[in-house]
N, C-alpha and C. Protein backbone atom coordinates (compact mmCIF):
# COMPACT_ATOMS: atom_id res chain seq x y z
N UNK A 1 -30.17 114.96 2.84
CA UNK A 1 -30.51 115.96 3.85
C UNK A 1 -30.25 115.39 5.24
N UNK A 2 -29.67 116.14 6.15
CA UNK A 2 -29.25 115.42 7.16
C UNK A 2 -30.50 115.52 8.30
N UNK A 3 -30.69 114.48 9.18
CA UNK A 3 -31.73 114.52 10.41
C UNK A 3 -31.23 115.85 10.98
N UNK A 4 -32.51 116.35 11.93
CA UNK A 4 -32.94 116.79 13.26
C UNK A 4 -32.28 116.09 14.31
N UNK A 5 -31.73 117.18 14.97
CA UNK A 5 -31.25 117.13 16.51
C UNK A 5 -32.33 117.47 17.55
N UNK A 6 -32.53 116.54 18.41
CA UNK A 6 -33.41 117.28 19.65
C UNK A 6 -33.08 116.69 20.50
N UNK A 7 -32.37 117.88 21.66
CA UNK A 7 -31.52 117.39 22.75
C UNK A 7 -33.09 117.42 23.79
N UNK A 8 -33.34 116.77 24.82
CA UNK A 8 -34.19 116.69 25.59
C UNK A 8 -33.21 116.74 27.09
N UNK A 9 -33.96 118.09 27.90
CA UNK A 9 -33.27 117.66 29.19
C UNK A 9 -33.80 117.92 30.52
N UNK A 10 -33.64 117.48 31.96
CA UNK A 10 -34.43 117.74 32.95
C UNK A 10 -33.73 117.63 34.12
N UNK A 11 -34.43 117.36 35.21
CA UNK A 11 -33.87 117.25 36.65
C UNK A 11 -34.16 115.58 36.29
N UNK A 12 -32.69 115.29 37.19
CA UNK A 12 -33.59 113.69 37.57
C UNK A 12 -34.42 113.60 38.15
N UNK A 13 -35.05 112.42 37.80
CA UNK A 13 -36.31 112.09 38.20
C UNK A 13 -37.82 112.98 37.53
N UNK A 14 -37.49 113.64 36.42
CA UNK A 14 -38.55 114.44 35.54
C UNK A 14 -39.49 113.84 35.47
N UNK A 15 -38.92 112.41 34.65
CA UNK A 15 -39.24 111.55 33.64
C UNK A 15 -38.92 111.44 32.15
N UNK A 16 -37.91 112.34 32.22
CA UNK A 16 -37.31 112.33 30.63
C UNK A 16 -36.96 111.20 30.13
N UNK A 17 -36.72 109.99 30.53
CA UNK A 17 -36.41 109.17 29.66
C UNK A 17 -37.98 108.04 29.82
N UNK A 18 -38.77 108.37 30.41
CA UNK A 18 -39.77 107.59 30.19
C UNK A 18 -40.30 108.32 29.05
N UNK A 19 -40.77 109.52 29.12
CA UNK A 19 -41.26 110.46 27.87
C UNK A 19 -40.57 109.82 26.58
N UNK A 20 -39.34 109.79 26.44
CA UNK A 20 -39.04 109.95 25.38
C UNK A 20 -38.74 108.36 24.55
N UNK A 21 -38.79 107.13 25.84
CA UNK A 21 -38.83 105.75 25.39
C UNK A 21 -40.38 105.84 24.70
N UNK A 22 -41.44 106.56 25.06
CA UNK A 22 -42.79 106.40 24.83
C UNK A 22 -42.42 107.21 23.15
N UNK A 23 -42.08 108.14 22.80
CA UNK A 23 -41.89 108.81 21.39
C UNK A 23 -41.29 107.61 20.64
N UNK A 24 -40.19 107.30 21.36
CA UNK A 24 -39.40 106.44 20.50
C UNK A 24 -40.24 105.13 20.12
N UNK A 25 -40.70 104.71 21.09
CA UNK A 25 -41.85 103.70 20.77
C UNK A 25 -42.72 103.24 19.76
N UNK A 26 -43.43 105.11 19.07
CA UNK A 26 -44.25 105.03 18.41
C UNK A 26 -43.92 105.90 16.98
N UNK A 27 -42.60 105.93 16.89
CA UNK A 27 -41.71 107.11 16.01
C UNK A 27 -40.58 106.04 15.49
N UNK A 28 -40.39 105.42 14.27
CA UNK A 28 -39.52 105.34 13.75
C UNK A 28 -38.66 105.55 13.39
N UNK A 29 -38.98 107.28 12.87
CA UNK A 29 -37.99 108.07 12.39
C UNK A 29 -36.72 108.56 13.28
N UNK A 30 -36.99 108.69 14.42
CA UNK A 30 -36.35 109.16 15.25
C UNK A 30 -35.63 107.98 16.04
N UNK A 31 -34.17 108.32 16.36
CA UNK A 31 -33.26 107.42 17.04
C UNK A 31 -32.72 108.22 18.23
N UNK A 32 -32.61 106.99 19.48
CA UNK A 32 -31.86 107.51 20.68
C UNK A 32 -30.26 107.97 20.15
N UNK A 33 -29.97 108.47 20.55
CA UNK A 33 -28.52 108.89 20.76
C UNK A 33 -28.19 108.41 22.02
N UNK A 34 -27.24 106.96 22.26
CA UNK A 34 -26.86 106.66 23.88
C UNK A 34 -25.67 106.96 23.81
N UNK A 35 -25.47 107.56 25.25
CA UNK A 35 -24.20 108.35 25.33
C UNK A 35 -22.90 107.06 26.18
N UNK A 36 -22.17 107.67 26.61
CA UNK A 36 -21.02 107.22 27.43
C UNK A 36 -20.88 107.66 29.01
N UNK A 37 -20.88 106.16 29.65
CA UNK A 37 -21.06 106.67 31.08
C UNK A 37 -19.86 106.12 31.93
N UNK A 38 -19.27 107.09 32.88
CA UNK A 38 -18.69 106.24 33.93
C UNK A 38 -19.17 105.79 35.12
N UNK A 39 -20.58 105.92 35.30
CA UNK A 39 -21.65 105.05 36.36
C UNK A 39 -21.88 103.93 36.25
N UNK A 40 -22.17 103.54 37.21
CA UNK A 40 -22.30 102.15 37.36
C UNK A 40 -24.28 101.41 36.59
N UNK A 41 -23.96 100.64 36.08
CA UNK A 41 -25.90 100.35 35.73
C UNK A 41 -26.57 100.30 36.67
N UNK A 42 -27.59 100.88 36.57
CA UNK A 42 -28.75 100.01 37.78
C UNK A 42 -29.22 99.00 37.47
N UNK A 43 -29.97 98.42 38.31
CA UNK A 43 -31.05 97.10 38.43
C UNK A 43 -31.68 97.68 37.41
N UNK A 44 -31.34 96.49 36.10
CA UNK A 44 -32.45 96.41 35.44
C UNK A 44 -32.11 97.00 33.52
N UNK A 45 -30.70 97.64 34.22
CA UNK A 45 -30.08 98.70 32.99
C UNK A 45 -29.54 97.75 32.28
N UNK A 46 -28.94 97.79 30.47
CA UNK A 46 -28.40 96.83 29.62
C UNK A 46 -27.63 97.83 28.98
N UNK A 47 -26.18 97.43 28.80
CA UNK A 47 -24.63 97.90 28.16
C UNK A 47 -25.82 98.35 26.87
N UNK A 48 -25.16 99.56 26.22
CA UNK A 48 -25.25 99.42 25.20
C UNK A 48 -26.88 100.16 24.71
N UNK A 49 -27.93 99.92 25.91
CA UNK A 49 -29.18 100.14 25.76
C UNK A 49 -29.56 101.75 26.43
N UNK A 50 -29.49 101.41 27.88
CA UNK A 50 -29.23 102.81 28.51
C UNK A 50 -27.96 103.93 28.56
N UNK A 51 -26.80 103.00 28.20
CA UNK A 51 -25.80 103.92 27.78
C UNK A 51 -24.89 102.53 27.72
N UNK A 52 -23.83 103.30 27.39
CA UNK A 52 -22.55 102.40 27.25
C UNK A 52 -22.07 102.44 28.38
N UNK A 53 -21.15 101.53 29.33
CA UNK A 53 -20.74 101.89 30.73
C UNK A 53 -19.53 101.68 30.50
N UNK A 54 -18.79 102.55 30.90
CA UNK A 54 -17.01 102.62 30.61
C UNK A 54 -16.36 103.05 31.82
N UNK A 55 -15.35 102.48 32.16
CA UNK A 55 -14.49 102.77 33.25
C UNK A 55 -14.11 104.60 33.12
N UNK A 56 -13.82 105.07 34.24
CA UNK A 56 -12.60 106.66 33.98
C UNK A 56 -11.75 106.57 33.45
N UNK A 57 -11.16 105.71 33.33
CA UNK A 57 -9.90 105.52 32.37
C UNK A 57 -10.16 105.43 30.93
N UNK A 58 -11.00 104.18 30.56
CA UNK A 58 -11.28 104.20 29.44
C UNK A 58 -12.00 105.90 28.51
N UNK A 59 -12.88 106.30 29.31
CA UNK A 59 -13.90 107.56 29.23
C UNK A 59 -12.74 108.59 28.73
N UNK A 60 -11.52 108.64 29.87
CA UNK A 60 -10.60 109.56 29.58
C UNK A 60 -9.61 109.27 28.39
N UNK A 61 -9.64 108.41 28.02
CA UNK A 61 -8.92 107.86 26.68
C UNK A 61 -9.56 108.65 25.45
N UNK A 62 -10.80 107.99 25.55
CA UNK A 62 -11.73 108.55 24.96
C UNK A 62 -12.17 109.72 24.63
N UNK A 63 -11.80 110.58 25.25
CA UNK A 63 -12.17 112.05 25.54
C UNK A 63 -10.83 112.88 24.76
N UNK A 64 -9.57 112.33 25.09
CA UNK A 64 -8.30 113.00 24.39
C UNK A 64 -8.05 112.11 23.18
N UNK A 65 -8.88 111.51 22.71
CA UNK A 65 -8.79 110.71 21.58
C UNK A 65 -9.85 111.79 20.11
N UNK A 66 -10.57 112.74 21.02
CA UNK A 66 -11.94 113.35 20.31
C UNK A 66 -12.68 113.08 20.02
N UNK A 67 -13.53 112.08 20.62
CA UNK A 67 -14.49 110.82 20.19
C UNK A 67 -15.72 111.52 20.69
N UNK A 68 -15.54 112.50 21.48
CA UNK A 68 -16.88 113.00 22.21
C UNK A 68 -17.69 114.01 21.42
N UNK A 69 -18.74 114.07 20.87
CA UNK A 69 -18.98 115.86 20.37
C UNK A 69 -19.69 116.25 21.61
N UNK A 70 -19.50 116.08 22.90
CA UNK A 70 -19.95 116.49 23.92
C UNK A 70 -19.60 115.71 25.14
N UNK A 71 -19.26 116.45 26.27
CA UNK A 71 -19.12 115.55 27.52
C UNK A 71 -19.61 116.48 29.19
N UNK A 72 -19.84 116.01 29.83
CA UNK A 72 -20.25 116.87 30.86
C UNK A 72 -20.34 115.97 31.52
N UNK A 73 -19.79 116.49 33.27
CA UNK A 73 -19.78 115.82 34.59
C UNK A 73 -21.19 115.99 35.78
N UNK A 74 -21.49 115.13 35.74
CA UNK A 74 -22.94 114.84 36.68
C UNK A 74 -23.07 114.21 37.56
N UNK A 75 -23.47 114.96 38.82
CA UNK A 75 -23.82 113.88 39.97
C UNK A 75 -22.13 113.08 40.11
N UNK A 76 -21.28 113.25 39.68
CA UNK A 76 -19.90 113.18 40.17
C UNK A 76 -19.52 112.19 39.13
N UNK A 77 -19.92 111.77 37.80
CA UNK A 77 -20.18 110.48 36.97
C UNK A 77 -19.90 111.43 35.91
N UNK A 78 -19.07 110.96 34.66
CA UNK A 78 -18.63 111.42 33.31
C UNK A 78 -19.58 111.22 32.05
N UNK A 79 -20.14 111.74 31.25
CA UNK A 79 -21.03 111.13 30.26
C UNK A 79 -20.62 112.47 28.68
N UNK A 80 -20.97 111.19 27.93
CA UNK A 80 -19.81 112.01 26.35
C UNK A 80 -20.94 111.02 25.42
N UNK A 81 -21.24 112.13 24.63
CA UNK A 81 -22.04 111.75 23.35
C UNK A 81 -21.21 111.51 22.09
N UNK A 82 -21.12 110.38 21.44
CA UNK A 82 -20.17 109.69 20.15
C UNK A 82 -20.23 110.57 18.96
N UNK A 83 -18.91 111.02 18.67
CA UNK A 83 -19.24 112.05 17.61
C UNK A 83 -19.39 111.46 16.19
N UNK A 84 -18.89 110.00 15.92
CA UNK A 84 -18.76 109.48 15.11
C UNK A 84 -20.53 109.14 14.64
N UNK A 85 -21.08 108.74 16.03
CA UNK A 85 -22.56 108.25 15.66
C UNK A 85 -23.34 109.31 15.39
N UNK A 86 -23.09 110.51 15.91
CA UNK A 86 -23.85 111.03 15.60
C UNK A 86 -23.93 111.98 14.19
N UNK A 87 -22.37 111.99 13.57
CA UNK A 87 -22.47 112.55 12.02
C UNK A 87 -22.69 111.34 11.40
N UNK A 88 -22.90 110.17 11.63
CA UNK A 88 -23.12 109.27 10.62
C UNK A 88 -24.86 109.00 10.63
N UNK A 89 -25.14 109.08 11.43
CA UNK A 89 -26.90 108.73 11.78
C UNK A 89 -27.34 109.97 11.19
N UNK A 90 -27.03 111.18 11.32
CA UNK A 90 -28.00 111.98 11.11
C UNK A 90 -27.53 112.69 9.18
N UNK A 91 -26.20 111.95 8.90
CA UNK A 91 -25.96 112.07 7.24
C UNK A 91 -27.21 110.59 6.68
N UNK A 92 -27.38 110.09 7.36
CA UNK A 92 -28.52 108.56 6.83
C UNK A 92 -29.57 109.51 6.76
N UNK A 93 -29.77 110.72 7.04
CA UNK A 93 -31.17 111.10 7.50
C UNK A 93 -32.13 111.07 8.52
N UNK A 94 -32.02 110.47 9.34
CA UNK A 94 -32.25 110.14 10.65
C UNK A 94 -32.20 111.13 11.78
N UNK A 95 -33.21 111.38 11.85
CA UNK A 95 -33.16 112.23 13.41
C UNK A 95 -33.12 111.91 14.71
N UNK A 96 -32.36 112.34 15.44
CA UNK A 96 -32.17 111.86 16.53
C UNK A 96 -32.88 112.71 17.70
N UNK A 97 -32.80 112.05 19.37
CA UNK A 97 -33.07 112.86 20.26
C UNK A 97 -31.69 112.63 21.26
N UNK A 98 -31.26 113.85 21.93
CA UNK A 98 -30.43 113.47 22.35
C UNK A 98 -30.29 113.72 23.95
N UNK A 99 -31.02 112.42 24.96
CA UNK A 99 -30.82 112.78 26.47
C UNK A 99 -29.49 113.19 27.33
N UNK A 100 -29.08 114.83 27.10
CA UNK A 100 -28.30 115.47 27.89
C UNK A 100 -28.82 116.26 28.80
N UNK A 101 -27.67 117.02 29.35
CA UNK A 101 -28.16 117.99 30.65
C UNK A 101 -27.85 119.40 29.92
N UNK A 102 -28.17 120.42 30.74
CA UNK A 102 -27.80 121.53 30.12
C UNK A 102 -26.21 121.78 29.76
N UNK A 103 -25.44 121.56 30.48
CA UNK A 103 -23.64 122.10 30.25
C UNK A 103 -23.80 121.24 28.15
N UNK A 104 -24.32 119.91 28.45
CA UNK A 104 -23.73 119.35 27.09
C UNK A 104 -24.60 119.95 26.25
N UNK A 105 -25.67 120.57 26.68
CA UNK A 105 -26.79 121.04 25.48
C UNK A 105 -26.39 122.25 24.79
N UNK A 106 -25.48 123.21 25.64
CA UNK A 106 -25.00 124.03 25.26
C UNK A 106 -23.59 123.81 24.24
N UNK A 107 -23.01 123.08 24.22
CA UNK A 107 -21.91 122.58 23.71
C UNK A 107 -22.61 121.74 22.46
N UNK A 108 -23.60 121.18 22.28
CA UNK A 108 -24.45 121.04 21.42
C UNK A 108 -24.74 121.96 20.05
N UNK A 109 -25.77 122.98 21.09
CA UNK A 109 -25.95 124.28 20.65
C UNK A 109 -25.03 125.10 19.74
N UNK A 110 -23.59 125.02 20.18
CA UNK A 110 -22.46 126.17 19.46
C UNK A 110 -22.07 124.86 18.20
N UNK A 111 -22.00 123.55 18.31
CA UNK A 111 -21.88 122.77 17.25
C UNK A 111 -23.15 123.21 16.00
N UNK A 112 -24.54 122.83 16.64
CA UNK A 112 -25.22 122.72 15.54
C UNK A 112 -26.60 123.60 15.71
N UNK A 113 -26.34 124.92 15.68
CA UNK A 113 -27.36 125.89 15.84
C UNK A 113 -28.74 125.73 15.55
N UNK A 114 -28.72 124.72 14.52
CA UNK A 114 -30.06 124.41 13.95
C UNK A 114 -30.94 123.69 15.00
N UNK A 115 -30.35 123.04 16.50
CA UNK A 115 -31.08 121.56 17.18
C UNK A 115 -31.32 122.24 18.02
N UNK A 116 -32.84 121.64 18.02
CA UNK A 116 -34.08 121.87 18.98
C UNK A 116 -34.17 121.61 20.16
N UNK A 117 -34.40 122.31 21.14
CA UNK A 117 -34.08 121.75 22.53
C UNK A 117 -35.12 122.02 23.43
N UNK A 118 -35.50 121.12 23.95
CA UNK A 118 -36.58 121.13 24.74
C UNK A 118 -36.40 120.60 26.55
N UNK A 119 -37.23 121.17 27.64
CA UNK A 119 -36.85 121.16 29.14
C UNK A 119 -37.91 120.91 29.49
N UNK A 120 -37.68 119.45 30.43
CA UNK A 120 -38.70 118.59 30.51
C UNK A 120 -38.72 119.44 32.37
N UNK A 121 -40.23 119.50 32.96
CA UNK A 121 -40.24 119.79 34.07
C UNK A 121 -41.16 119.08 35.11
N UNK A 122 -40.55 119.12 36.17
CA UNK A 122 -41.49 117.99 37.11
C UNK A 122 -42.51 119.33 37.73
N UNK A 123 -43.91 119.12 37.80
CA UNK A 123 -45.05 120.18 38.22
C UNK A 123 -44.36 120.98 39.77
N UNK A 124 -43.61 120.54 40.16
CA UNK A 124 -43.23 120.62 41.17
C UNK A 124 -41.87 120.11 42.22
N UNK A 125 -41.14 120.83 42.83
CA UNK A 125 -40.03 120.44 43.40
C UNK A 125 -40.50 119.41 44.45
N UNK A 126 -41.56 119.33 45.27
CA UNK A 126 -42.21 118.48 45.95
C UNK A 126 -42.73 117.03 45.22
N UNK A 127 -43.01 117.63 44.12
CA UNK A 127 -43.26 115.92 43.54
C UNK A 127 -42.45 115.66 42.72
N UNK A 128 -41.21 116.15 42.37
CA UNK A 128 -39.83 115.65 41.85
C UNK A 128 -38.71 114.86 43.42
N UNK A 129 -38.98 115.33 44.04
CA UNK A 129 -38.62 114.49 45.35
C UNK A 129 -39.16 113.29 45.55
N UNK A 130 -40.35 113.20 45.59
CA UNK A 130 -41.69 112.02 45.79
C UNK A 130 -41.13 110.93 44.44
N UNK A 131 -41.16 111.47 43.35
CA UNK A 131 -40.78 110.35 42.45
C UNK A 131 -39.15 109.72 42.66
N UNK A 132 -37.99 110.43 43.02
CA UNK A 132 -36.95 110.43 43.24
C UNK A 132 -37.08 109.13 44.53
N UNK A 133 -37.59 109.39 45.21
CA UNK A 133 -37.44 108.67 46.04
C UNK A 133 -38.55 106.96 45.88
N UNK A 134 -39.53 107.16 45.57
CA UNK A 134 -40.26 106.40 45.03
C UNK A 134 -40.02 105.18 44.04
N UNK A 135 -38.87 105.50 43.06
CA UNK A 135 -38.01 104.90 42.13
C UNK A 135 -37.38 103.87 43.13
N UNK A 136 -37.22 104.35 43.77
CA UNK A 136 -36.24 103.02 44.72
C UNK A 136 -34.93 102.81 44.17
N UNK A 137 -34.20 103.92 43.60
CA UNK A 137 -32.50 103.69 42.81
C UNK A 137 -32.01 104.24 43.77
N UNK A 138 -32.21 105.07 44.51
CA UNK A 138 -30.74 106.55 44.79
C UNK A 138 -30.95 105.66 46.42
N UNK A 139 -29.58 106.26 46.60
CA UNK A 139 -29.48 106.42 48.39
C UNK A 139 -29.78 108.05 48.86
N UNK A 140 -30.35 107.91 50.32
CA UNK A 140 -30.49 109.64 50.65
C UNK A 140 -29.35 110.30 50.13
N UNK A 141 -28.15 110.62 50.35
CA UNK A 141 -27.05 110.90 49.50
C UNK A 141 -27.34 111.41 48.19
N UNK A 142 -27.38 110.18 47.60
CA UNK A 142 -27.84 110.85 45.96
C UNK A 142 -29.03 111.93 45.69
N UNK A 143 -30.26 111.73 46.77
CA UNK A 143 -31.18 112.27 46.38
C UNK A 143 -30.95 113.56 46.88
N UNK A 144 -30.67 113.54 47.55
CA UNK A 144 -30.89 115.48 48.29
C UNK A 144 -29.46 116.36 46.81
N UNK A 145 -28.77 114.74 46.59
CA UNK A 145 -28.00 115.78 46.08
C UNK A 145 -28.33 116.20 44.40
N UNK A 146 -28.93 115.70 43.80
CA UNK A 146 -30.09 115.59 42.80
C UNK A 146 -30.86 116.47 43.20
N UNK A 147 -31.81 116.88 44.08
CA UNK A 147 -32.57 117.51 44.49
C UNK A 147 -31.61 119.71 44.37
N UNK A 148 -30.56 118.80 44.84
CA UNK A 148 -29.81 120.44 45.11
C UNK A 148 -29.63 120.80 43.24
N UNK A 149 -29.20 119.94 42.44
CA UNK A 149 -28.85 120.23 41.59
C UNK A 149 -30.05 120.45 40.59
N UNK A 150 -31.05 120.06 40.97
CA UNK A 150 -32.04 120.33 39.93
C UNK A 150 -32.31 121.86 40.11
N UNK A 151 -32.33 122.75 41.53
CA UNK A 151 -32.52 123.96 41.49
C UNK A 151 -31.69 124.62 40.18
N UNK A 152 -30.20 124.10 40.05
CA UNK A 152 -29.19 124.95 39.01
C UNK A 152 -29.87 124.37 37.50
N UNK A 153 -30.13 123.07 37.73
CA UNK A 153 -30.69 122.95 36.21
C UNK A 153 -31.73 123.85 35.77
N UNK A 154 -32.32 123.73 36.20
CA UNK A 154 -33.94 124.44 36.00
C UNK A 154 -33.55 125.96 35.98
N UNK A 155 -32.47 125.99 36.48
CA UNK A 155 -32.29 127.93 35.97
C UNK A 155 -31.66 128.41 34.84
N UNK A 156 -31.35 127.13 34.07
CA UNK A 156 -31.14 127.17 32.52
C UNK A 156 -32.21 127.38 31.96
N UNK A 157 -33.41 127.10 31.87
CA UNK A 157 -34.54 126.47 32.09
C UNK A 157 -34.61 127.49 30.18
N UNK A 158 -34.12 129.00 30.42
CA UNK A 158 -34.90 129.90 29.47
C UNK A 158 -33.84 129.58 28.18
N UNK A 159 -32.52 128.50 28.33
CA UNK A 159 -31.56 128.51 26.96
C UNK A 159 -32.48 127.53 26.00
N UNK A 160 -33.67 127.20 26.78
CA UNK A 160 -34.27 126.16 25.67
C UNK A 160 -35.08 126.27 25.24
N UNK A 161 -35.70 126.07 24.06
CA UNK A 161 -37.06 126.55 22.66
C UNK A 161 -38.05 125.87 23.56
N UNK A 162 -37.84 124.74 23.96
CA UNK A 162 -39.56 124.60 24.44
C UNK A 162 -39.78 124.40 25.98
N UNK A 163 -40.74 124.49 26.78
CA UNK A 163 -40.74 123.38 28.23
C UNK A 163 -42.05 122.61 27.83
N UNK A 164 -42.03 121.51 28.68
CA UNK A 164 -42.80 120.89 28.74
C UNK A 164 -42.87 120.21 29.98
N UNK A 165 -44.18 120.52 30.85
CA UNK A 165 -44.35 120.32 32.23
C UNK A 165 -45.18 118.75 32.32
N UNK A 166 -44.01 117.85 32.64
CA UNK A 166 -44.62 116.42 33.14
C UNK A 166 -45.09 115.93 34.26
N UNK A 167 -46.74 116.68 34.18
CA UNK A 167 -47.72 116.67 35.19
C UNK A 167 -48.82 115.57 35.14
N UNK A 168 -49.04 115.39 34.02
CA UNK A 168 -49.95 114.26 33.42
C UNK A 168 -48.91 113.71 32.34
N UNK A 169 -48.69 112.25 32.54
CA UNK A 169 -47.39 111.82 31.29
C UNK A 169 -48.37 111.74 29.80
N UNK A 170 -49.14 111.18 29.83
CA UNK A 170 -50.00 111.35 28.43
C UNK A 170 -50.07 112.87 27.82
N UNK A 171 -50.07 113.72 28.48
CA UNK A 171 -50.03 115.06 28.07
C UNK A 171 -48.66 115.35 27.11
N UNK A 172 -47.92 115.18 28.40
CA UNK A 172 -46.35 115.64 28.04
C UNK A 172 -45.96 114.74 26.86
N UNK A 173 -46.29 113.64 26.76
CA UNK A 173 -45.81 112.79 25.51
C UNK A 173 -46.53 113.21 24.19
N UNK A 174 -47.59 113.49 24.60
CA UNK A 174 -48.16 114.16 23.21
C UNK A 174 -47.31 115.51 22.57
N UNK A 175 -47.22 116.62 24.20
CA UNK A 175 -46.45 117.87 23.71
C UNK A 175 -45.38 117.48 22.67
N UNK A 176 -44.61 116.89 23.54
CA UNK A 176 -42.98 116.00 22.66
C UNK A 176 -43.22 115.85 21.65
N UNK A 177 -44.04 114.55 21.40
CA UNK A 177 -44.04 114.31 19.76
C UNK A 177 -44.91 115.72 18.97
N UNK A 178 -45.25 116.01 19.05
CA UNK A 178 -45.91 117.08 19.21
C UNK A 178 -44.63 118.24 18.33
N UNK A 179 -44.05 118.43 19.09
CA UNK A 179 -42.73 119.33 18.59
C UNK A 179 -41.78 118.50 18.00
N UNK A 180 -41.52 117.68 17.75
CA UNK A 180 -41.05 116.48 16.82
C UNK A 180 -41.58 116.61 15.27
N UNK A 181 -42.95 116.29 15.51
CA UNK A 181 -43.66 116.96 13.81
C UNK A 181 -43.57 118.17 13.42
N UNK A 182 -43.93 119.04 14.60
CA UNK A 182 -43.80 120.43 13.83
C UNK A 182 -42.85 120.58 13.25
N UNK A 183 -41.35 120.00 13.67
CA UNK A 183 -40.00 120.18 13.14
C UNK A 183 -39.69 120.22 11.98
N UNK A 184 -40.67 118.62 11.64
CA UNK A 184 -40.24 118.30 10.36
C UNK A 184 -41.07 118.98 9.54
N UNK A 185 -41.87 119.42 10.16
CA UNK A 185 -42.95 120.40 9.02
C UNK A 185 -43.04 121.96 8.79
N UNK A 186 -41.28 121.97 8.88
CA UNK A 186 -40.86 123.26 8.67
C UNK A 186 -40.46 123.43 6.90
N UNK A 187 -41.34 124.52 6.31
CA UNK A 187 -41.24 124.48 4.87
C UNK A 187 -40.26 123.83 4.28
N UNK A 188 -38.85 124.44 4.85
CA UNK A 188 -37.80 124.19 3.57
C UNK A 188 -37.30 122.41 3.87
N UNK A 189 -37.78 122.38 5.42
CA UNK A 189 -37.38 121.37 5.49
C UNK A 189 -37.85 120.13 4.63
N UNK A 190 -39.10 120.61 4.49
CA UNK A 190 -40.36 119.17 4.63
C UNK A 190 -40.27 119.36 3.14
N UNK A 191 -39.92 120.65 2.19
CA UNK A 191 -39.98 120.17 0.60
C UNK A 191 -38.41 119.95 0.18
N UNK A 192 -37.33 120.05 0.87
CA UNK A 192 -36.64 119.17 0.84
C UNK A 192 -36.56 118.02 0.78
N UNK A 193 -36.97 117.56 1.56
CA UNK A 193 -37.27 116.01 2.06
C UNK A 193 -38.22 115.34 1.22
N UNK A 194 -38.96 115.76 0.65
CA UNK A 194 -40.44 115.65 -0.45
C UNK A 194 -40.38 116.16 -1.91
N UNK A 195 -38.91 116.39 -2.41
CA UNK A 195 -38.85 116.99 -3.18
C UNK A 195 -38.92 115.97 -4.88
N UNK A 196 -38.34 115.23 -4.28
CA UNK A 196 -38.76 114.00 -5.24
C UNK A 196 -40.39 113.50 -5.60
N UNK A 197 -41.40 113.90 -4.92
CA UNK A 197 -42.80 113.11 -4.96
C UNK A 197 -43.53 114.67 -5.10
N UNK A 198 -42.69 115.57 -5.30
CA UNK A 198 -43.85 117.36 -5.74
C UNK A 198 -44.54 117.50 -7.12
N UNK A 199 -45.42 117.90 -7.73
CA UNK A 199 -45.55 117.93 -8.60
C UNK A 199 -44.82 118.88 -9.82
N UNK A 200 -44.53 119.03 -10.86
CA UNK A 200 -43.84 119.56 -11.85
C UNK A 200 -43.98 120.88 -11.21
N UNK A 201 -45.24 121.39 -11.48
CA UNK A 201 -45.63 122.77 -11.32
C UNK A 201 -44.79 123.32 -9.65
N UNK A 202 -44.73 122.79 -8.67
CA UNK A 202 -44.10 123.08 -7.48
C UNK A 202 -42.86 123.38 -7.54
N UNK A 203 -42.34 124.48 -7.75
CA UNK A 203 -40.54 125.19 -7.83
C UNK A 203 -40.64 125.33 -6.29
N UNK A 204 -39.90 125.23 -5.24
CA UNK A 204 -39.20 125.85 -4.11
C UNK A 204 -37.64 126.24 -4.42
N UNK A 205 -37.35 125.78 -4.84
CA UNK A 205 -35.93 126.08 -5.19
C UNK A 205 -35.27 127.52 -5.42
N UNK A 206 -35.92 128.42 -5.83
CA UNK A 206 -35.74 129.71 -6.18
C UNK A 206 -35.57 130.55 -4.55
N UNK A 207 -36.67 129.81 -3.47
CA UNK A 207 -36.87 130.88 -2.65
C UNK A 207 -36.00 129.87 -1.45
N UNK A 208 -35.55 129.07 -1.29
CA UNK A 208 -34.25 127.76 -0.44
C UNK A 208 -33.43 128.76 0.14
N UNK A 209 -33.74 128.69 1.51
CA UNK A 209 -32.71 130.01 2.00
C UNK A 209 -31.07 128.30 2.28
């Protein structure tokens, strides 16, 4: 049975990837999906960990090669999710989460209708600024322009099954995992997956859409 997809996505500076290092943390089951970047790391970032970092050239190799099952341009920077990793991880069974923006979530979406998508939100455009800047990464430059673009993100806001407003992070991390279990504790899914340890008397099989 193949894993769960759950694309997770936000404005920078949400906190989506703190949320979701905290799931991953305490969730085995579930694996990052790191994508492909032509940005540069920040202080503090590791090849391979926060993403892969690849030149434009290389990225564009890459891209007419079909290596991507997704790619989308951000903040002026290229980023492409591995198509190879991701039919092989999720044929292991393995569910993944996958940190994109909306353009790739949608391109997602028409691949694999079944994956869950959830829109992480900062309580406020005023305190999505405050953290943006607070981080100490961006130059004014980056931020206002982050700032402009989160208005267009957030007006995707309704292509996605869940939101979840990261106002209190203990909250929001609970929501997350939160919709993570319910996933798997979707009937056909979960006696699929359990179908080996049911007792005799338990048929699902008849009613398996």
């Amino acid at each position: 049975m193949n894993g769960n997809i759950f694309i997770v996505a936000a404005p920078s500076g949400a906190g989506k990837s703190s949320l979701v290092n905290a799931v991953l943390a305490e969730d085995g089951n579930v694996l990052l999906s790191v994508s492909y970047t032509t940005r540069a790391p920040r202080p503090g970032e590791v090849n391979g960990r926060e993403y892969h970092f690849v030149d434009r050239t290389t990225f564009e190799a890459m891209l007419e090669r079909s290596e991507f099952l997704e790619s989308a341009e951000v903040h002026g920077n290229r980023y492409g999710t591995s198509h190879k990793w991701i039919t092989d991880t999720r044929a292991q069974g393995h569910d993944i989460i996958m940190e994109i923006d909306w353009q790739g979530a949608q391109q997602i979406r028409r691949l694999f209708p079944e994956t869950v998508s959830l829109f992480i939100l900062p309580p406020s455009l005023a305190e999505l600024e405050r953290r943006l800047r607070s981080r100490g990464k961006d130059s004014e430059e980056s931020i206002r322009e982050r700032l402009r673009n989160a208005t267009e993100e957030i007006g995707h806001i309704a292509e996605f099954d869940y939101v979840i407003i990261n106002k209190d992070f203990e909250d929001a991390r609970r929501d997350l995992a939160a919709v993570i279990r319910a996933v798997r504790l979707r009937a056909h899914d979960a006696l699929t997956r359990l179908s080996a340890q049911l007792p005799e008397w338990v048929d699902f099989s008849a009613n398996s859409r």
